[in-house]
C-alpha atoms as a PDB file:
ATOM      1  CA  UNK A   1     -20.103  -7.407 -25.910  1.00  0.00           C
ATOM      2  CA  UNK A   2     -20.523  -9.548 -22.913  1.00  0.00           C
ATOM      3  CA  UNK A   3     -17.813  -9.880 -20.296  1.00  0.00           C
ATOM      4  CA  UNK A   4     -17.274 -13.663 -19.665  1.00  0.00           C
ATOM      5  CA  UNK A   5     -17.177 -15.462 -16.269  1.00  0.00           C
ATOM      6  CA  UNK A   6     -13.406 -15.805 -16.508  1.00  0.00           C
ATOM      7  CA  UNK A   7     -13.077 -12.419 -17.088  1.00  0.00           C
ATOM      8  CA  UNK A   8     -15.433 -11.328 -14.345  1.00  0.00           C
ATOM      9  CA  UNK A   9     -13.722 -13.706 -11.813  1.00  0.00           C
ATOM     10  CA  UNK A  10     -10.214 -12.458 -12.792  1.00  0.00           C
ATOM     11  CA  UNK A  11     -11.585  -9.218 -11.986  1.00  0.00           C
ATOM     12  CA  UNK A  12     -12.538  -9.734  -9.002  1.00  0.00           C
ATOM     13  CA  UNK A  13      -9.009 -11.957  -7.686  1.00  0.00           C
ATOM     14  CA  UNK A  14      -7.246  -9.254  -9.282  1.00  0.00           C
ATOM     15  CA  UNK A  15      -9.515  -5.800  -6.893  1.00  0.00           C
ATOM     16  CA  UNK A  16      -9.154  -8.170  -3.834  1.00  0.00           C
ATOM     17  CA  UNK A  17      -5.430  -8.993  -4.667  1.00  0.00           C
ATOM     18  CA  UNK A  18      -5.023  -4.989  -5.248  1.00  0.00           C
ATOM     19  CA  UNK A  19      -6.549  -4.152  -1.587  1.00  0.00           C
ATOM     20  CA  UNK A  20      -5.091  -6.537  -0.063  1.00  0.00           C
ATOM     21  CA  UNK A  21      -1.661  -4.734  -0.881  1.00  0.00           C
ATOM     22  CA  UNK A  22      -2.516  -1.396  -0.274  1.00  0.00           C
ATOM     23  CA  UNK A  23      -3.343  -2.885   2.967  1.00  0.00           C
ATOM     24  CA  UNK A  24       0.214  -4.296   3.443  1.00  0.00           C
ATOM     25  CA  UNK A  25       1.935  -0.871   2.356  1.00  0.00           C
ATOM     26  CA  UNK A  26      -0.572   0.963   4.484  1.00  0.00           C
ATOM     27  CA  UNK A  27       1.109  -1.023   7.630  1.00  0.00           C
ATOM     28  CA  UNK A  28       4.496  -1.599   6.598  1.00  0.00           C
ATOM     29  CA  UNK A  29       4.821   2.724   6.461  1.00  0.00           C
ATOM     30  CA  UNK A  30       3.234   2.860   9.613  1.00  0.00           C
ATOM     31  CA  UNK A  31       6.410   0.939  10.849  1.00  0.00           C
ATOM     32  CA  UNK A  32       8.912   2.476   9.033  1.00  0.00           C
ATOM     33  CA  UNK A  33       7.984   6.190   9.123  1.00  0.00           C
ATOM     34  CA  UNK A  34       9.132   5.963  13.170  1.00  0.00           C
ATOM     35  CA  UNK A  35       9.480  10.206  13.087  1.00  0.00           C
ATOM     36  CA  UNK A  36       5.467  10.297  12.495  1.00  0.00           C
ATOM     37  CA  UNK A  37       2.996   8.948  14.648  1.00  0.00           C
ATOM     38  CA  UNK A  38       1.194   5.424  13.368  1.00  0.00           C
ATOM     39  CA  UNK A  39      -1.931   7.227  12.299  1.00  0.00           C
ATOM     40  CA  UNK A  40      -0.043   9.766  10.111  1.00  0.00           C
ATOM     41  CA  UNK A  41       2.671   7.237   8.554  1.00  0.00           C
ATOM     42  CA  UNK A  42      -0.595   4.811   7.633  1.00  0.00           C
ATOM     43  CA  UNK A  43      -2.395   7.934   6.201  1.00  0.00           C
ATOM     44  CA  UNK A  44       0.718   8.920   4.463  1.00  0.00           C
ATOM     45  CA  UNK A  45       1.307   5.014   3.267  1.00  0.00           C
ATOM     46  CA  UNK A  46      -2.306   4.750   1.776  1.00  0.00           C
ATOM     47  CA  UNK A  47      -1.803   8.299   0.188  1.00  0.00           C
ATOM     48  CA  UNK A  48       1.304   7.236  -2.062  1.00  0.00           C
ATOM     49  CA  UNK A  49      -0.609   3.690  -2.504  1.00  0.00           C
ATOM     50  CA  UNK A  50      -3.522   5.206  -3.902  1.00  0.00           C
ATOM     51  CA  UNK A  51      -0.953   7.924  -6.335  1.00  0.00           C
ATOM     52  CA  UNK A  52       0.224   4.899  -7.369  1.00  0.00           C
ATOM     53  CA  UNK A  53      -2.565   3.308  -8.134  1.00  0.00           C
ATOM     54  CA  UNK A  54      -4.415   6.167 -10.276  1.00  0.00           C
ATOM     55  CA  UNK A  55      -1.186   6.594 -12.064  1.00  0.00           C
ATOM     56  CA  UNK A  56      -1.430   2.518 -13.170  1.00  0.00           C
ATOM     57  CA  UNK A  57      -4.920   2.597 -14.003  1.00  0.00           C
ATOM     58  CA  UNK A  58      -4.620   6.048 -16.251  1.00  0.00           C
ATOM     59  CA  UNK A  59      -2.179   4.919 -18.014  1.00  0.00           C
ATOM     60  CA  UNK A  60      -3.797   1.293 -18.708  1.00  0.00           C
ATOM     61  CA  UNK A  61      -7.276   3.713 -19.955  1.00  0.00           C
ATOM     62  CA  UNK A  62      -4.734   5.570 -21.986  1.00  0.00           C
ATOM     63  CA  UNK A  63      -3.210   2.627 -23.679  1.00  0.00           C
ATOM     64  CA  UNK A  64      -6.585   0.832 -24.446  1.00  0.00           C
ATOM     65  CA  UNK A  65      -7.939   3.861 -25.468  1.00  0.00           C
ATOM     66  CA  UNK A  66      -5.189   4.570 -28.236  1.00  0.00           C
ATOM     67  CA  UNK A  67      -5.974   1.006 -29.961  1.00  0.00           C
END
């Protein structure tokens, strides 16, 4: 089966839509954890972005795998 265009371009709004958050969580924890310095509350940020992220995506493979 063939992806289609619109399927291939809603791909790609949807990746670039996805980094573009993780890069606005990455900095907003970089000003809220004040305790840590900016490197370590970024690192930290990214770190529960990604989690996130892996636990989305499994459980969207899970789901289309059980059709």
């Amino acid at each position: 089966m063939k992806p289609s265009v619109k399927t291939i371009l809603w791909s790609l709004v949807a990746g670039v839509g996805v980094a573009v958050l993780g890069a606005v969580v990455a900095a907003l924890f970089g000003t809220w954890m004040n305790g840590f310095s900016r490197e370590s509350a970024t690192l930290f940020g990214l770190g529960l972005y990604l989690c996130f992220i892996l636990v989305v995506c499994t459980g969207v493979i899970l789901s289309k795998l059980k059709k």
